[in-house]
N, C-alpha and C. Protein backbone atom coordinates (compact mmCIF):
# COMPACT_ATOMS: atom_id res chain seq x y z
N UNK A 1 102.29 91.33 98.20
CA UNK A 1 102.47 92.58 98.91
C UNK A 1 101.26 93.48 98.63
N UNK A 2 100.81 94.54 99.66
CA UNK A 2 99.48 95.08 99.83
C UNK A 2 100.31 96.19 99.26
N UNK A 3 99.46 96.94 98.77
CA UNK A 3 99.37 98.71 98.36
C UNK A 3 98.42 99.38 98.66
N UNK A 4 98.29 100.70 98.89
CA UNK A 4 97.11 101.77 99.29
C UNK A 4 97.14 102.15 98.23
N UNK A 5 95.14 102.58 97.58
CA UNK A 5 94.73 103.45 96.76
C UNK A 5 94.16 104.64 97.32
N UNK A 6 94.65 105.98 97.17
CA UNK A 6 93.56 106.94 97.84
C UNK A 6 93.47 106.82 96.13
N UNK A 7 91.74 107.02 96.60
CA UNK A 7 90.57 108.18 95.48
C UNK A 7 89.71 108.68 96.74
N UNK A 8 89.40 109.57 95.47
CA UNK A 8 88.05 110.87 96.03
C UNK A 8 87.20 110.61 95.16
N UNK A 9 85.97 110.46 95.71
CA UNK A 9 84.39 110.28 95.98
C UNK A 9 83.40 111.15 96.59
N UNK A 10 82.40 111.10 96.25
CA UNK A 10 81.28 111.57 96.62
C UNK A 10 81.01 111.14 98.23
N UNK A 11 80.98 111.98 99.50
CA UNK A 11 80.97 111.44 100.49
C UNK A 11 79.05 110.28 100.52
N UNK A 12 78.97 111.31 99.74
CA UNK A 12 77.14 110.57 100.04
C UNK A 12 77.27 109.07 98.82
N UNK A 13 78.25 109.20 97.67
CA UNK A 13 78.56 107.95 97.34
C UNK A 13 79.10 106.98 98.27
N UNK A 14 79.98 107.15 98.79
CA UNK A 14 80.77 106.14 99.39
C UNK A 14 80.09 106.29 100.24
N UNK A 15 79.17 106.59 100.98
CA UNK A 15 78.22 106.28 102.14
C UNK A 15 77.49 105.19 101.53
N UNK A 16 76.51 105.12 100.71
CA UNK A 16 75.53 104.81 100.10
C UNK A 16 76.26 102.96 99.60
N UNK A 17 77.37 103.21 99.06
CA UNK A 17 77.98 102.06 98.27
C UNK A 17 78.26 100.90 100.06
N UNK A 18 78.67 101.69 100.31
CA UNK A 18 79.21 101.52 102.00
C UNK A 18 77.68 100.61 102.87
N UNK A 19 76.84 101.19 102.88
CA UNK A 19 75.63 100.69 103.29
C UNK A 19 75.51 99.20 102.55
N UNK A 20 75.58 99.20 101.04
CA UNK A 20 75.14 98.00 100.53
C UNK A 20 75.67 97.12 100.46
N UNK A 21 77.04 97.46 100.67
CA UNK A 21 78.33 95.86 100.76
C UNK A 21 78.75 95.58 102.31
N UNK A 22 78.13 96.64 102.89
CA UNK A 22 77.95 96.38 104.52
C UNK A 22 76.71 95.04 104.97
N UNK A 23 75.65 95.30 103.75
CA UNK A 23 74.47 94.60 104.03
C UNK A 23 74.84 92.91 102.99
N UNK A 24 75.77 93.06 103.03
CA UNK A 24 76.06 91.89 101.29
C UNK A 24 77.16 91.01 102.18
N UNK A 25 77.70 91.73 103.69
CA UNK A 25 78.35 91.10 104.19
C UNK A 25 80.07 91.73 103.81
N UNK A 26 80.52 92.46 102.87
CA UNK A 26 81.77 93.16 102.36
C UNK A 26 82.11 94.12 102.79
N UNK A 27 83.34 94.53 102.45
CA UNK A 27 83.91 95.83 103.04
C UNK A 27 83.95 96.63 101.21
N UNK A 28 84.07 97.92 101.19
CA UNK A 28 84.62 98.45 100.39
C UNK A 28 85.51 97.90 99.40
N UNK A 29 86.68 97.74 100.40
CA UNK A 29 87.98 97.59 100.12
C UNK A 29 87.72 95.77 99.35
N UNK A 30 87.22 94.94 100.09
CA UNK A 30 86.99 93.98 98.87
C UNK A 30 86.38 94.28 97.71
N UNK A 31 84.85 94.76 97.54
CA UNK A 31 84.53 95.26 96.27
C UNK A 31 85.70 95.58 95.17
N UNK A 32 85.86 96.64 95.68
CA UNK A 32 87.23 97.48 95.02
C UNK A 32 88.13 96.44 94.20
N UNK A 33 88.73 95.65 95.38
CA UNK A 33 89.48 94.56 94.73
C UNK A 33 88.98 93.39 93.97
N UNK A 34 88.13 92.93 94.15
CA UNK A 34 87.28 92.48 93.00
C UNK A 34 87.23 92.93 91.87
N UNK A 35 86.74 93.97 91.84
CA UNK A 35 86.56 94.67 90.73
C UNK A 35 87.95 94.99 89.58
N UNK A 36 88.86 95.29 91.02
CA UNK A 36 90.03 95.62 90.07
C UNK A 36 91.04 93.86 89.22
N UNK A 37 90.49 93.06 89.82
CA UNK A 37 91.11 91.72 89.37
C UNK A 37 89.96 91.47 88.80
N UNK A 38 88.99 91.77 88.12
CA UNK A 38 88.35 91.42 87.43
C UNK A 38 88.48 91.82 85.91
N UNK A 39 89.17 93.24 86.35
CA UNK A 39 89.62 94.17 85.05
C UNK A 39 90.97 93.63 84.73
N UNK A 40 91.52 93.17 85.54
CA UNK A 40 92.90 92.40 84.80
C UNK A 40 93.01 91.35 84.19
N UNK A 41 91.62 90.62 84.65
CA UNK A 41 91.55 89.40 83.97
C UNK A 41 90.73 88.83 83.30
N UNK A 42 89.91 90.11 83.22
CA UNK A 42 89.26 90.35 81.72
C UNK A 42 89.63 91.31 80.74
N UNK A 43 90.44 92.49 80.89
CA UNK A 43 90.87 93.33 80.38
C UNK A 43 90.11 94.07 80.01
N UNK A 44 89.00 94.48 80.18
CA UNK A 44 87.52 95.19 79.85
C UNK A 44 86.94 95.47 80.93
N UNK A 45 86.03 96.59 81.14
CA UNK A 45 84.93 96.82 81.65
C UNK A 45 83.54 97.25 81.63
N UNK A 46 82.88 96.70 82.14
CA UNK A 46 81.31 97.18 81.34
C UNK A 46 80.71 98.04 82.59
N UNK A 47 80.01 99.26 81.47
CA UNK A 47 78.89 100.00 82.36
C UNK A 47 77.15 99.48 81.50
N UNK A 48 76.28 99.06 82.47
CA UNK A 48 75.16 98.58 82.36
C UNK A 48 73.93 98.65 83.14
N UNK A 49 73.25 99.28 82.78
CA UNK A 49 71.90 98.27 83.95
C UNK A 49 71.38 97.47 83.71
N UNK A 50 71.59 96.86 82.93
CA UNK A 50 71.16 95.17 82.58
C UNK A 50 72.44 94.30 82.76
N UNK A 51 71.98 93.40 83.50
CA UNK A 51 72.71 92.14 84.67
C UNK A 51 73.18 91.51 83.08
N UNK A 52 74.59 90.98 83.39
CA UNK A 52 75.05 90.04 82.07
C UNK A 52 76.30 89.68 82.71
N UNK A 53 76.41 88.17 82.41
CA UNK A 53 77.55 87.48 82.66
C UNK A 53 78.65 87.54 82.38
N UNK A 54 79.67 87.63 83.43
CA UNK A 54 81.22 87.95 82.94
C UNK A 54 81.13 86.74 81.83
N UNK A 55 82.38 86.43 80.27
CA UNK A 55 82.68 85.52 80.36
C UNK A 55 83.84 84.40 80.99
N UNK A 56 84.25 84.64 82.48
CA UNK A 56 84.33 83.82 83.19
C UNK A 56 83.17 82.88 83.80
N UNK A 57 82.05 83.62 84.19
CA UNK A 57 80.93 82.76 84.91
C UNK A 57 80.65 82.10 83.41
N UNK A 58 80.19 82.76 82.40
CA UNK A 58 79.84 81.96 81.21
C UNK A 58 80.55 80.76 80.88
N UNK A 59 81.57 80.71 80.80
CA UNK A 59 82.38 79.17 80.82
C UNK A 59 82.21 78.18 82.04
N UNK A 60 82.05 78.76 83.25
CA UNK A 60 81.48 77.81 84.15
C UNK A 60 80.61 77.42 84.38
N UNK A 61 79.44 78.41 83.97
CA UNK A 61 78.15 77.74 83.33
C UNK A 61 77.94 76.72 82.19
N UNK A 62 78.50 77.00 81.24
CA UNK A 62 78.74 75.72 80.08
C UNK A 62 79.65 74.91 80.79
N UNK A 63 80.58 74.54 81.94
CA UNK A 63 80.98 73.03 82.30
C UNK A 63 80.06 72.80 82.98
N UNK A 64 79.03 73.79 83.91
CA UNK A 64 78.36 72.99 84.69
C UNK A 64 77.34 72.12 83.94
N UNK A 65 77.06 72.89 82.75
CA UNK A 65 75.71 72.34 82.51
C UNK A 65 76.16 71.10 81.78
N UNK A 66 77.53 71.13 80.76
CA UNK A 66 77.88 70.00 80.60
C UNK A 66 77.90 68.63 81.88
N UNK A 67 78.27 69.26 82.71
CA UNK A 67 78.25 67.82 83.80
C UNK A 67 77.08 67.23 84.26
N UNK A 68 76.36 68.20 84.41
CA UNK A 68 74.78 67.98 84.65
C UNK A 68 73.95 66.81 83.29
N UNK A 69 74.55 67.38 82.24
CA UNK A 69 74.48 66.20 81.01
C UNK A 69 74.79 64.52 80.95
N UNK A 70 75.68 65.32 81.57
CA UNK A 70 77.19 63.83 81.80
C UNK A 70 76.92 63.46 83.18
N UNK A 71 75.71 63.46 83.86
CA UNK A 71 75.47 63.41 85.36
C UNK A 71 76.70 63.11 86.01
N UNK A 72 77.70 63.91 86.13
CA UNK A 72 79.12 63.32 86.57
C UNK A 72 78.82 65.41 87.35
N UNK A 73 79.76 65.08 88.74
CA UNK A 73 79.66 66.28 89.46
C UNK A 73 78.63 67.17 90.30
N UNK A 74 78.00 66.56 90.39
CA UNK A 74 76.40 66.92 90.43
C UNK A 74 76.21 65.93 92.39
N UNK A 75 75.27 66.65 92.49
CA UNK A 75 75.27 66.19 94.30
C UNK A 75 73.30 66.13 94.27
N UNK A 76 73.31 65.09 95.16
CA UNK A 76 71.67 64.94 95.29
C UNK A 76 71.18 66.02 96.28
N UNK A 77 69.88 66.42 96.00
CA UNK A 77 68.87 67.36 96.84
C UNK A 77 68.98 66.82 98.75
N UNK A 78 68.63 67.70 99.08
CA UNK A 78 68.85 67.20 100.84
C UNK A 78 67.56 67.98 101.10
N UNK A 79 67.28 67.10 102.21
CA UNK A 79 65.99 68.13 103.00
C UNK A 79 66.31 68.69 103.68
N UNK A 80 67.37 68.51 104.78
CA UNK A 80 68.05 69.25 105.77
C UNK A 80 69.30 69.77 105.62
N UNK A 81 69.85 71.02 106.22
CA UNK A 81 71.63 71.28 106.28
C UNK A 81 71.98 70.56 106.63
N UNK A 82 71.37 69.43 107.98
CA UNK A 82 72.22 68.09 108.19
C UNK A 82 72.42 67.10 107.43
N UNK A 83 71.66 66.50 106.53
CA UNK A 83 71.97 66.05 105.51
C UNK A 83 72.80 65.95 104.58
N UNK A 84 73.45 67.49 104.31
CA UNK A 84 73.83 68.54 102.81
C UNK A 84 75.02 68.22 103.88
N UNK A 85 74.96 68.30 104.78
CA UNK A 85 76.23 68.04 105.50
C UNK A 85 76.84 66.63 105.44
N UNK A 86 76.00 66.47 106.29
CA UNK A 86 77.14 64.34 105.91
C UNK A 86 77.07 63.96 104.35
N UNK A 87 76.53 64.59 103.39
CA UNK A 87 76.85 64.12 102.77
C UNK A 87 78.81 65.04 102.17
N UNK A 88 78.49 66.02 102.07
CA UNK A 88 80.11 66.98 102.11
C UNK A 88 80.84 66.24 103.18
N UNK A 89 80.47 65.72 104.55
CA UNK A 89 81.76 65.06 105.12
C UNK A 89 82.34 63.72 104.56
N UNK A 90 81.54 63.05 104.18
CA UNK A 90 81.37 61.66 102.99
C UNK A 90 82.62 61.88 102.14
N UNK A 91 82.59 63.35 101.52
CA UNK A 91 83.00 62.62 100.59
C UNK A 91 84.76 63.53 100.15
């Protein structure tokens, strides 16, 4: 089941934020929700200007790189999207 959040913002914020998840392909309202299931399921939040990995991506980075070890999971280079393609219908 959906719920409404009103907040109040900076109109020239939410313009501005609005522009860049417009250009990222998003709405607001996903951000938002992202963000807010991110805080539930990390239980934390960070303020930063230096880029750093949830540790969710961090654990999926250590299986990937494990598999990449274990050459198990791992897909060969393609020259073309047609390629990258039959090979995803393959398999």
């Amino acid at each position: 089941m959906k719920t409404v959040i009103n907040i109040k913002t900076d109109k020239k914020v939410k313009d501005e934020a609005k522009k860049i998840v417009e250009e990222m392909g998003l709405s607001l309202s996903a951000v938002i929700n992202a963000q807010l299931k991110q805080l539930v399921r990390e239980q934390e939040m960070r303020f930063s200007l230096a880029p750093k990995m949830t540790s969710y991506l961090e654990e999926i980075a250590r299986e990937a790189r494990g598999d990449y070890q274990k050459k198990i999971n791992i897909s060969p280079t393609f020259q073309s999207a047609t390629d990258a393609a039959k090979y995803l219908r393959a398999k």
